[in-house]
Protein backbone atom coordinates (compact mmCIF):
# COMPACT_ATOMS: atom_id res chain seq x y z
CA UNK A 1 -3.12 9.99 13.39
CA UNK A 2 -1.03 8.53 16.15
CA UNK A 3 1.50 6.49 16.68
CA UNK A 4 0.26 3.48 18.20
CA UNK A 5 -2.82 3.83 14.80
CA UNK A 6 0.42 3.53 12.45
CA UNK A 7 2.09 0.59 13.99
CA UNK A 8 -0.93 -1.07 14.30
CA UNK A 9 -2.38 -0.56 10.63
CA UNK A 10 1.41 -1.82 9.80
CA UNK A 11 1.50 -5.09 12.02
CA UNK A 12 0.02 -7.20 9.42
CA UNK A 13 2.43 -8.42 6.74
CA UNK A 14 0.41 -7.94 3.69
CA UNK A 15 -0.63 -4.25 4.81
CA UNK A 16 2.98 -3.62 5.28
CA UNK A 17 4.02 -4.33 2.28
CA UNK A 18 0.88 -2.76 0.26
CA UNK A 19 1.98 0.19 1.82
CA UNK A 20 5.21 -0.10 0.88
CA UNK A 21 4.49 -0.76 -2.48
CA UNK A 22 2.16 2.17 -3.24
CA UNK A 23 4.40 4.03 -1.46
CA UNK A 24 7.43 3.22 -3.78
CA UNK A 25 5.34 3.41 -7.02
CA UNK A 26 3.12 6.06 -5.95
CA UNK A 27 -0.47 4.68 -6.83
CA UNK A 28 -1.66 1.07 -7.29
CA UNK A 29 -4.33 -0.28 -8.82
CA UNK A 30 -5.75 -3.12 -6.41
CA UNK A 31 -4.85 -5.40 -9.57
CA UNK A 32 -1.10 -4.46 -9.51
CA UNK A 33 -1.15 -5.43 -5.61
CA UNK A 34 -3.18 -8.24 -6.47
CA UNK A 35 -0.52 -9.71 -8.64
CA UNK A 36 2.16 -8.36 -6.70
CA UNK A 37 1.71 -10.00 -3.74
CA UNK A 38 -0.25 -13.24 -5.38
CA UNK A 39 -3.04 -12.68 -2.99
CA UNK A 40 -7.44 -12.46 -3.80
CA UNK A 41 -8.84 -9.38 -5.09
CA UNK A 42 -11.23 -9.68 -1.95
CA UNK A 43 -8.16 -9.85 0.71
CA UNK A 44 -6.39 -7.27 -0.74
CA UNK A 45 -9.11 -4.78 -0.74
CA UNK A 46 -10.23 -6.02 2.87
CA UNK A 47 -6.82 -4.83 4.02
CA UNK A 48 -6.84 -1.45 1.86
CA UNK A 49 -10.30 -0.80 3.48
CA UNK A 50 -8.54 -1.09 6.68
CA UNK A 51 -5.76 1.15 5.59
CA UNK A 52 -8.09 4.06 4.39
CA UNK A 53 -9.94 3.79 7.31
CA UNK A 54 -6.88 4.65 9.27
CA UNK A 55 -6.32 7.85 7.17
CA UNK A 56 -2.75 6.02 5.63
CA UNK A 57 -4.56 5.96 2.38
CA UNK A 58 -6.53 7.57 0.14
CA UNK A 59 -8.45 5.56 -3.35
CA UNK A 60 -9.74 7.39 -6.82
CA UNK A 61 -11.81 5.44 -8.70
CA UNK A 62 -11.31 5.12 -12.51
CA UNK A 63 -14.37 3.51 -14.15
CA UNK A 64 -14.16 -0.02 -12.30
CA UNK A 65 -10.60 0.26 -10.94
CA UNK A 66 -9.92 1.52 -7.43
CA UNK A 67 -6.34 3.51 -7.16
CA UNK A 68 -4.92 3.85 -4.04
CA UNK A 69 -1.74 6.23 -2.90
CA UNK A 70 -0.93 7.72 0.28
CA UNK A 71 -3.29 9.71 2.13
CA UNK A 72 -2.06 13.78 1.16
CA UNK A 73 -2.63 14.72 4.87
CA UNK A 74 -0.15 11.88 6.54
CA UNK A 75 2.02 13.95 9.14
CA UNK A 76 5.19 14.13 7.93
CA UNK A 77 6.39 11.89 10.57
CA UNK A 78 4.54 8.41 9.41
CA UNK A 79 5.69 9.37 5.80
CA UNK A 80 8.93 9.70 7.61
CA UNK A 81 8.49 5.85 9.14
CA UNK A 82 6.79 4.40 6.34
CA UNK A 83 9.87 6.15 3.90
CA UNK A 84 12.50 4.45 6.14
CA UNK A 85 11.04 0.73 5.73
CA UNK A 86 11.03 0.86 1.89
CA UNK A 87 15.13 1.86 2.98
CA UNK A 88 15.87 -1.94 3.34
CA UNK A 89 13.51 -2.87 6.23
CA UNK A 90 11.20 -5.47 4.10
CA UNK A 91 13.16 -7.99 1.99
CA UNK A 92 10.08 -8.99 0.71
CA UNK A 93 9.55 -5.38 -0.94
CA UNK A 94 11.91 -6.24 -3.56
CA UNK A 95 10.46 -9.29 -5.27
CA UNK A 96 7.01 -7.33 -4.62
CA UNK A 97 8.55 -4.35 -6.51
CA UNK A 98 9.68 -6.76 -9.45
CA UNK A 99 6.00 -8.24 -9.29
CA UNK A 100 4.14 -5.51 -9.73
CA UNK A 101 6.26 -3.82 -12.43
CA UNK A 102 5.04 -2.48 -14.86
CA UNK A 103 2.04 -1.32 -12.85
CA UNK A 104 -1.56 -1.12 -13.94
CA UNK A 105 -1.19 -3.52 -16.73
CA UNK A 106 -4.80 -4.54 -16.08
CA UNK A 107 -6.12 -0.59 -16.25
């Protein structure tokens, strides 16, 4: 992955902030992102495609759920820049946080 891949996988707001969230809760259903961000099923998953695609994340399915949490080979340095915007840099992450919680209701 390089740099210039990240940012641009993280210029669109609702990426961003799936990221975020799976990054602060550790997996996400597409459900719990879903209702999180009051967005369609088919957007959401649209913009996940886009996000595995880039190597940020990695999906397990469960029956007819999709899970999705970051990808296990991310350098250490876009955990490092994705890490720092959950550190205040989205104030949107925080009414997404309360949103989602408790995750995978639906699962």
């Amino acid at each position: 992955m390089e740099l210039l891949q990240l940012h641009k996988a993280l210029a669109d707001d609702t990426r961003l902030r799936c990221v975020q969230l799976i990054a602060s809760q550790g997996e996400l259903c597409v459900c719990d992102l879903t209702q999180a961000l009051g967005t369609s099923q088919p957007k959401i998953s649209r913009h996940l495609a886009l996000l595995r695609d880039a190597n940020l994340l990695m999906d397990r399915r469960q029956g007819q759920w999709v899970f999705y949490q970051l990808h296990p080979d991310l350098p250490d340095w876009a955990r490092s820049i994705i890490q720092s915007g959950l550190q205040g840099g989205n104030p949107k992450l925080a009414t997404d946080r309360q949103a989602c919680s408790p995750p995978s209701q639906c699962c």
